[in-house]
PDB file of N, CA and C in Angstrom:
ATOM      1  N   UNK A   1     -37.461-157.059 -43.924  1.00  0.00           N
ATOM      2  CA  UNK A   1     -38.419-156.937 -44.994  1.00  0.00           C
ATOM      3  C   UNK A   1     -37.840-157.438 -46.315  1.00  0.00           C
ATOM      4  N   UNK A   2     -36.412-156.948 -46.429  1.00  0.00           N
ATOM      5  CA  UNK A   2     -36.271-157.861 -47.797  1.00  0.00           C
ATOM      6  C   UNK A   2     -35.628-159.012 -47.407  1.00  0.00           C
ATOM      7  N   UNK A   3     -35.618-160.002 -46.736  1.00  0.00           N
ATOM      8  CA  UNK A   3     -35.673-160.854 -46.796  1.00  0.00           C
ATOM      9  C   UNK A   3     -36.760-161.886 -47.204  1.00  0.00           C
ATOM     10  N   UNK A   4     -38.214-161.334 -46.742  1.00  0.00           N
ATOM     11  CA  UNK A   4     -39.415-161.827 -47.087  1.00  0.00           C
ATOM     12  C   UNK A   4     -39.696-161.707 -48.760  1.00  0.00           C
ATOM     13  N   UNK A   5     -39.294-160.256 -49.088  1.00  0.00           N
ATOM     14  CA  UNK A   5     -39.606-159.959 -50.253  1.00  0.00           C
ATOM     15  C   UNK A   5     -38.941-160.966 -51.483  1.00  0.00           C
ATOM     16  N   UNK A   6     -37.231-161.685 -50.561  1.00  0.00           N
ATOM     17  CA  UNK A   6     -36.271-162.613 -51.857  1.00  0.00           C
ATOM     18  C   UNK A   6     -37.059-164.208 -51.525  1.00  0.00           C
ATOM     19  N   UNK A   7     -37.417-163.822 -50.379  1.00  0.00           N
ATOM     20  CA  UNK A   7     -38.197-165.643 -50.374  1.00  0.00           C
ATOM     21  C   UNK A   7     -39.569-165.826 -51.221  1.00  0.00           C
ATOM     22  N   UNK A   8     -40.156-164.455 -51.280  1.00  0.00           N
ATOM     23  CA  UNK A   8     -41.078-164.636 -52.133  1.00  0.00           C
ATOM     24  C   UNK A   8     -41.125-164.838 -53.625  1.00  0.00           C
ATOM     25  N   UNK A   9     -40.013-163.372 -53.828  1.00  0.00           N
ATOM     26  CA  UNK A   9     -39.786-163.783 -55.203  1.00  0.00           C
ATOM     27  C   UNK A   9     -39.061-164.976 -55.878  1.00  0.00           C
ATOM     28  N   UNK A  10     -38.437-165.683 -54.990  1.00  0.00           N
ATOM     29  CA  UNK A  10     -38.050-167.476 -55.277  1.00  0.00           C
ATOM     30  C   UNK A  10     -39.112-168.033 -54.842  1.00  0.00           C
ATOM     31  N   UNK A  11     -39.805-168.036 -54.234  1.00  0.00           N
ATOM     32  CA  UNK A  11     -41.041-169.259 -53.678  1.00  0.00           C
ATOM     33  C   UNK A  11     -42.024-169.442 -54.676  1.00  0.00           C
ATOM     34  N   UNK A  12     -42.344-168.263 -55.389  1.00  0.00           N
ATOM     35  CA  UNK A  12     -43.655-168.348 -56.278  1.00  0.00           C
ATOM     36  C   UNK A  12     -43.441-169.040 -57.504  1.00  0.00           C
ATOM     37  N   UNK A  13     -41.778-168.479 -58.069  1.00  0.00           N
ATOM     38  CA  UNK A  13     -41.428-169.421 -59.035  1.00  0.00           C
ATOM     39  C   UNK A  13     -41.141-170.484 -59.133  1.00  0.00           C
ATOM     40  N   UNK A  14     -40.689-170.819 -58.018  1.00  0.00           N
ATOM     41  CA  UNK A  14     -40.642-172.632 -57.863  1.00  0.00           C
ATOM     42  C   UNK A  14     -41.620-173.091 -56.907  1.00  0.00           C
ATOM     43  N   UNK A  15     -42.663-172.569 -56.480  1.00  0.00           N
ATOM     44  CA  UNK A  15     -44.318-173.310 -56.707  1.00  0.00           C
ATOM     45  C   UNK A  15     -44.794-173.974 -57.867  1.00  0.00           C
ATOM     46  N   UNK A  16     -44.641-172.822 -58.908  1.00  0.00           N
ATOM     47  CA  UNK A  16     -45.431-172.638 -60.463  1.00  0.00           C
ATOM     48  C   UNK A  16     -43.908-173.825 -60.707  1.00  0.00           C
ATOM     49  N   UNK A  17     -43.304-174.334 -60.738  1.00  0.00           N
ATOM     50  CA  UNK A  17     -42.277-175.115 -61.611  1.00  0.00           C
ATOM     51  C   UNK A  17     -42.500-176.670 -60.798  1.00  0.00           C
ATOM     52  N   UNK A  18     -42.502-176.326 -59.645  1.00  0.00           N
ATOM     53  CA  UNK A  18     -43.289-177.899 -58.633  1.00  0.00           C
ATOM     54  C   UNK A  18     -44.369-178.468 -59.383  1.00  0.00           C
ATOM     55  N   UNK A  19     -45.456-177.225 -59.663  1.00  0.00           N
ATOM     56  CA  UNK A  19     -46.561-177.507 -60.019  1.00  0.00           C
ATOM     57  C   UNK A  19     -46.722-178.057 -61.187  1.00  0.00           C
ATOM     58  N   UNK A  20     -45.998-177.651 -62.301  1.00  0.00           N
ATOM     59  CA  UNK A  20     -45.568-177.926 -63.726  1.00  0.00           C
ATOM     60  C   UNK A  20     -45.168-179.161 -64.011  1.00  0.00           C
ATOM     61  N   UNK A  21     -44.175-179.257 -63.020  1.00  0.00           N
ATOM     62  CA  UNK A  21     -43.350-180.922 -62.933  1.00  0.00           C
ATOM     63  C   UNK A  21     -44.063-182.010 -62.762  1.00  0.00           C
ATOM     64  N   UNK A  22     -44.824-181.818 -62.143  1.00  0.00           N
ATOM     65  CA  UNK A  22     -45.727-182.966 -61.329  1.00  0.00           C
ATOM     66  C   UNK A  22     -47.048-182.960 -62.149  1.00  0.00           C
ATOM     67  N   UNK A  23     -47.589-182.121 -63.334  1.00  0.00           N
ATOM     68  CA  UNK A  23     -48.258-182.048 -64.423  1.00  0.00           C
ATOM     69  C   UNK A  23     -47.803-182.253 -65.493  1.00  0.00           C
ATOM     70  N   UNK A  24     -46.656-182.628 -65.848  1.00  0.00           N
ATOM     71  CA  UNK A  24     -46.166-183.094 -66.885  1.00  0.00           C
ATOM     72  C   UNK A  24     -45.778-184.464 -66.704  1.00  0.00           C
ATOM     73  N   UNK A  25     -45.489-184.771 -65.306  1.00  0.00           N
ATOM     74  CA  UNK A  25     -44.982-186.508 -65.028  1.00  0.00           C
ATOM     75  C   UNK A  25     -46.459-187.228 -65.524  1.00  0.00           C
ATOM     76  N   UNK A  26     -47.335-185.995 -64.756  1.00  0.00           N
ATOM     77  CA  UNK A  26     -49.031-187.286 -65.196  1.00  0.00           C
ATOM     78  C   UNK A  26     -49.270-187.279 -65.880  1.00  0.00           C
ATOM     79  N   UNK A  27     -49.457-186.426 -66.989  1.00  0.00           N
ATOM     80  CA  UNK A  27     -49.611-186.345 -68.058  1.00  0.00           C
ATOM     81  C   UNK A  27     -48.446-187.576 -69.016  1.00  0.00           C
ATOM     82  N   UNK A  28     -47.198-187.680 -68.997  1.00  0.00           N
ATOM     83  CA  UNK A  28     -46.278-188.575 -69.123  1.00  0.00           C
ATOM     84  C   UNK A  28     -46.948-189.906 -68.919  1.00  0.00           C
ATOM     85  N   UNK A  29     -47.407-189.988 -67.838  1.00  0.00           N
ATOM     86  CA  UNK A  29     -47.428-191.146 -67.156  1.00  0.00           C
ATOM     87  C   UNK A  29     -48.766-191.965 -68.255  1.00  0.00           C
ATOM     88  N   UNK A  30     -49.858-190.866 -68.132  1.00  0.00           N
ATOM     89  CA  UNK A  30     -50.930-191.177 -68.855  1.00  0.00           C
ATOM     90  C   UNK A  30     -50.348-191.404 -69.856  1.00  0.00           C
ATOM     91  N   UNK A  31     -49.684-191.042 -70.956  1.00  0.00           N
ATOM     92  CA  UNK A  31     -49.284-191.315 -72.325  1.00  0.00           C
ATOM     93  C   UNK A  31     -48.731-192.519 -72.541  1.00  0.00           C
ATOM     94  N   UNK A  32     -47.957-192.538 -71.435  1.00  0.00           N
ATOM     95  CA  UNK A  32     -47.315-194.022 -71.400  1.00  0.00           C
ATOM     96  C   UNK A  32     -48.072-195.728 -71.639  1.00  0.00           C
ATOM     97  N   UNK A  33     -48.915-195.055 -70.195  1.00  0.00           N
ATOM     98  CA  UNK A  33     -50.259-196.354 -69.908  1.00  0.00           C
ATOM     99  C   UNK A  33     -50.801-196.719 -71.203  1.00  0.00           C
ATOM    100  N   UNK A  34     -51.359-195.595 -71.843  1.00  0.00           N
ATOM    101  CA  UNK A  34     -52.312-196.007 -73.012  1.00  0.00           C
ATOM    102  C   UNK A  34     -51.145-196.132 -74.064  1.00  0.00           C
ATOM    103  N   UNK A  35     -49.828-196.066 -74.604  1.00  0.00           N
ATOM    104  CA  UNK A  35     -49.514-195.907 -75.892  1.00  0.00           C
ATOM    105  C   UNK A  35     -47.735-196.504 -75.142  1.00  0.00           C
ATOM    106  N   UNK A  36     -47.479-197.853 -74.995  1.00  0.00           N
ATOM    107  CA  UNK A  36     -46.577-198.307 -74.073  1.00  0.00           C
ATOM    108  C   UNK A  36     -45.406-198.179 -75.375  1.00  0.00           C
ATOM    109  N   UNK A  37     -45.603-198.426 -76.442  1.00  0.00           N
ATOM    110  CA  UNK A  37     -44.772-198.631 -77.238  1.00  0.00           C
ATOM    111  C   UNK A  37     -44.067-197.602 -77.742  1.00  0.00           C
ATOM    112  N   UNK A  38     -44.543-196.275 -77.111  1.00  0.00           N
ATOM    113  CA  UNK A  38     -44.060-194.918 -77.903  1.00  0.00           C
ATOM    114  C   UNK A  38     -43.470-194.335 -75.862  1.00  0.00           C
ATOM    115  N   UNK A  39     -42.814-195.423 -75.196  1.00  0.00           N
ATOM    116  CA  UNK A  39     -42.270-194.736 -74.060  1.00  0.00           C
ATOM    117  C   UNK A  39     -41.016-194.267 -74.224  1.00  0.00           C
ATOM    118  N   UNK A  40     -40.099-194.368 -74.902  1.00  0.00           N
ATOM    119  CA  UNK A  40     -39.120-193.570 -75.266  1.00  0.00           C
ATOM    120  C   UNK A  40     -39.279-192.344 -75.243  1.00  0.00           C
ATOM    121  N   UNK A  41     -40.057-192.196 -76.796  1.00  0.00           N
ATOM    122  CA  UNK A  41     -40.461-190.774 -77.101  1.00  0.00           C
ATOM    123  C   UNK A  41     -40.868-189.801 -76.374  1.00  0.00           C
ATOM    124  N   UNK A  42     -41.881-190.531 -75.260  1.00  0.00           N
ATOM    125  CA  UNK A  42     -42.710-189.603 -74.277  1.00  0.00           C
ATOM    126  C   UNK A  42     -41.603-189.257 -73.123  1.00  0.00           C
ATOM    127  N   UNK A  43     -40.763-190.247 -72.904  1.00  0.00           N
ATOM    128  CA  UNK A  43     -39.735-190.061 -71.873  1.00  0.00           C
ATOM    129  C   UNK A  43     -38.553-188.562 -72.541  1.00  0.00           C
ATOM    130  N   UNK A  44     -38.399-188.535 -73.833  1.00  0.00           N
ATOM    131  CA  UNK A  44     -38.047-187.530 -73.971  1.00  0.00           C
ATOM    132  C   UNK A  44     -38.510-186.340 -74.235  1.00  0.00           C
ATOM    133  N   UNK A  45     -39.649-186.266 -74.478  1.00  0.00           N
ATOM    134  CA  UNK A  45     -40.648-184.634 -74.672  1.00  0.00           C
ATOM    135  C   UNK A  45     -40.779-184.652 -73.132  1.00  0.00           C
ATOM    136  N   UNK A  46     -41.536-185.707 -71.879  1.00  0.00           N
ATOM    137  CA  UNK A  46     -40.918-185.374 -71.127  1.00  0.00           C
ATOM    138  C   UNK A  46     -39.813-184.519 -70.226  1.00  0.00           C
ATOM    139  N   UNK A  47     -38.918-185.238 -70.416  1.00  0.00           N
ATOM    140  CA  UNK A  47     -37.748-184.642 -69.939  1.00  0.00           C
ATOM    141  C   UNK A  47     -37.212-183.121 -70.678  1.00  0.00           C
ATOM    142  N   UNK A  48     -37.534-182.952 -71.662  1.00  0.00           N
ATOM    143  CA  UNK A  48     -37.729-181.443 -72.406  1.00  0.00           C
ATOM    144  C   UNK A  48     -38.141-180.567 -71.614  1.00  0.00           C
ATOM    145  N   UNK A  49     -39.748-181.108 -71.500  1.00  0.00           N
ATOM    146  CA  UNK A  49     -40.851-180.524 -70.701  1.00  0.00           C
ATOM    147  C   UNK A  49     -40.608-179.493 -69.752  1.00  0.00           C
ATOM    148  N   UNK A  50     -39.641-180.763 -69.154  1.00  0.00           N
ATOM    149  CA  UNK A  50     -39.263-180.814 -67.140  1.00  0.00           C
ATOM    150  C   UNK A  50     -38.522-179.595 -67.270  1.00  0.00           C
ATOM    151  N   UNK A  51     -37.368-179.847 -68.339  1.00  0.00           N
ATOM    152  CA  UNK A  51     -36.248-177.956 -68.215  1.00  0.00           C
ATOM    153  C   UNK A  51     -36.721-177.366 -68.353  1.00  0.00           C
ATOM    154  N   UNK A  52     -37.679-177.055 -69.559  1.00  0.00           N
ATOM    155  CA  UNK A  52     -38.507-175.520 -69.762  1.00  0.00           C
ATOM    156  C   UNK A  52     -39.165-174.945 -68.280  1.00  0.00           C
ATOM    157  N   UNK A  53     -40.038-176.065 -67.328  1.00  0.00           N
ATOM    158  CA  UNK A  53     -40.147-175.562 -66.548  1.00  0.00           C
ATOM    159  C   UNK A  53     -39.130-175.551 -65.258  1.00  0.00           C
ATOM    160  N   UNK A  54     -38.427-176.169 -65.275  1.00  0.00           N
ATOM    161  CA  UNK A  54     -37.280-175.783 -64.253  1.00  0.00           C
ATOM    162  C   UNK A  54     -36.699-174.912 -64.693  1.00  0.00           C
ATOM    163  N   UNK A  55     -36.788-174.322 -65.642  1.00  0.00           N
ATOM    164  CA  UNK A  55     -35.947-172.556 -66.042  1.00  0.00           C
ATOM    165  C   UNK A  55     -36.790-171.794 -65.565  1.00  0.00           C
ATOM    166  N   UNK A  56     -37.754-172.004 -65.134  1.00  0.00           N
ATOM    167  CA  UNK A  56     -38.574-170.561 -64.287  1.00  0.00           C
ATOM    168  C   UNK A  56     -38.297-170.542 -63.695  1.00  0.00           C
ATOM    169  N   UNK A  57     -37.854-171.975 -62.165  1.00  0.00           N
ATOM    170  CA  UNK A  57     -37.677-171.684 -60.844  1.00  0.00           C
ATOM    171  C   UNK A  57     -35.946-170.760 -61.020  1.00  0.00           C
ATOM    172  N   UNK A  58     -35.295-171.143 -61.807  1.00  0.00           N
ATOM    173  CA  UNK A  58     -33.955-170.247 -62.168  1.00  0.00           C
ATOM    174  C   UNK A  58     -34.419-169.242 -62.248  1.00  0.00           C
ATOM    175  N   UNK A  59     -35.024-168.898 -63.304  1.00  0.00           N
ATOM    176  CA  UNK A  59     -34.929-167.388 -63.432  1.00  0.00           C
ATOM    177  C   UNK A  59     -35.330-166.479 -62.540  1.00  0.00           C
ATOM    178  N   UNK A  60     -36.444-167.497 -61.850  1.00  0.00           N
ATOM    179  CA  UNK A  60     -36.909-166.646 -60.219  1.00  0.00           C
ATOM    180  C   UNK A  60     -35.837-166.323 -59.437  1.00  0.00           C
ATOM    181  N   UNK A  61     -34.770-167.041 -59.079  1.00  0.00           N
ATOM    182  CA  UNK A  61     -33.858-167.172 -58.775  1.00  0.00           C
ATOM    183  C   UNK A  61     -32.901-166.384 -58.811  1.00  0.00           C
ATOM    184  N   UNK A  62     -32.438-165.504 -60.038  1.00  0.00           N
ATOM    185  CA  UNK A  62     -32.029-164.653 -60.471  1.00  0.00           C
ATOM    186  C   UNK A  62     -32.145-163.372 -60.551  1.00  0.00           C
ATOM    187  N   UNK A  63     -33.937-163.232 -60.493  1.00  0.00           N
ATOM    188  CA  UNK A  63     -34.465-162.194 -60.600  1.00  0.00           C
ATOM    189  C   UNK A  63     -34.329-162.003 -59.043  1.00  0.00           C
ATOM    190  N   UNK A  64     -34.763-162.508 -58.187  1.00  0.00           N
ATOM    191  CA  UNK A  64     -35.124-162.476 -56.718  1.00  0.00           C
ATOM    192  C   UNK A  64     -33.039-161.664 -56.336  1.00  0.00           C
ATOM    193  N   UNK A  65     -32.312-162.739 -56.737  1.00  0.00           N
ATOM    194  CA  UNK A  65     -31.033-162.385 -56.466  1.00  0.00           C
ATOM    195  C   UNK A  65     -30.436-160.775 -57.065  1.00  0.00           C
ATOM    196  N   UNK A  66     -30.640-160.109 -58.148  1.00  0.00           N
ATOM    197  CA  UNK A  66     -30.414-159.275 -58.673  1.00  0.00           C
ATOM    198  C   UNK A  66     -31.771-158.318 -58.081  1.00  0.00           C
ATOM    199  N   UNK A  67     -32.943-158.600 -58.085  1.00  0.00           N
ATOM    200  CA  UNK A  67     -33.606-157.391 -56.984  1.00  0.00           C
ATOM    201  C   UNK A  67     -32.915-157.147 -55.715  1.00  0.00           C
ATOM    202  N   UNK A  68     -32.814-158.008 -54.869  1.00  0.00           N
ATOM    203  CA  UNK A  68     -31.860-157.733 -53.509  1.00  0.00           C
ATOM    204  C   UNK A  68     -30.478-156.658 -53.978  1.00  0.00           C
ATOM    205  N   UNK A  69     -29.877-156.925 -55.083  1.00  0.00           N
ATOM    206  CA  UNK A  69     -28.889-156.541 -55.076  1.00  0.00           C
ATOM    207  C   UNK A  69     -29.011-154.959 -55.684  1.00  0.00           C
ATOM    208  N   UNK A  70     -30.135-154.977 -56.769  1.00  0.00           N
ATOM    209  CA  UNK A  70     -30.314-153.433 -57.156  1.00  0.00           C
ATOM    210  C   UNK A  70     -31.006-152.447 -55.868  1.00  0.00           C
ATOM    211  N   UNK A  71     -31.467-153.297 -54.967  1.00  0.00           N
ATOM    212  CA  UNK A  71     -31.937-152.142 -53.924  1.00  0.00           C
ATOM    213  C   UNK A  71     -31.368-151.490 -52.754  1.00  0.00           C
TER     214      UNK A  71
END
């Protein structure tokens, strides 16, 4: 049972950070198409973007790891 319980609590957060990633590339992507001359810029709010949400799938990560361990 807690095994299910640490896959969950990592799975959901790096769903929601999959999901994020791949909404910020299109969104990127769109900015790009229409406004080619400002691709730098977008490549770096971008890539900003991308950590903020790859710190959730961490912190899921953490949290999931430190529940196993407080129980």
């Amino acid at each position: 049972m807690e095994a299910i319980a640490f896959s969950l609590a990592y799975a959901i957060p790096a769903l929601g950070a999959a999901i994020g990633v791949g909404l910020i590339g299109n969104g990127a992507l769109n900015a790009a198409g229409r406004n080619p001359e400002k691709v730098s810029q977008i490549q770096q709010l971008m890539i900003l973007a991308i950590v903020f949400a790859e710190a959730l799938a961490i912190i899921g990560i953490v949290v999931a790891i430190l529940s196993t361990i407080m129980v």
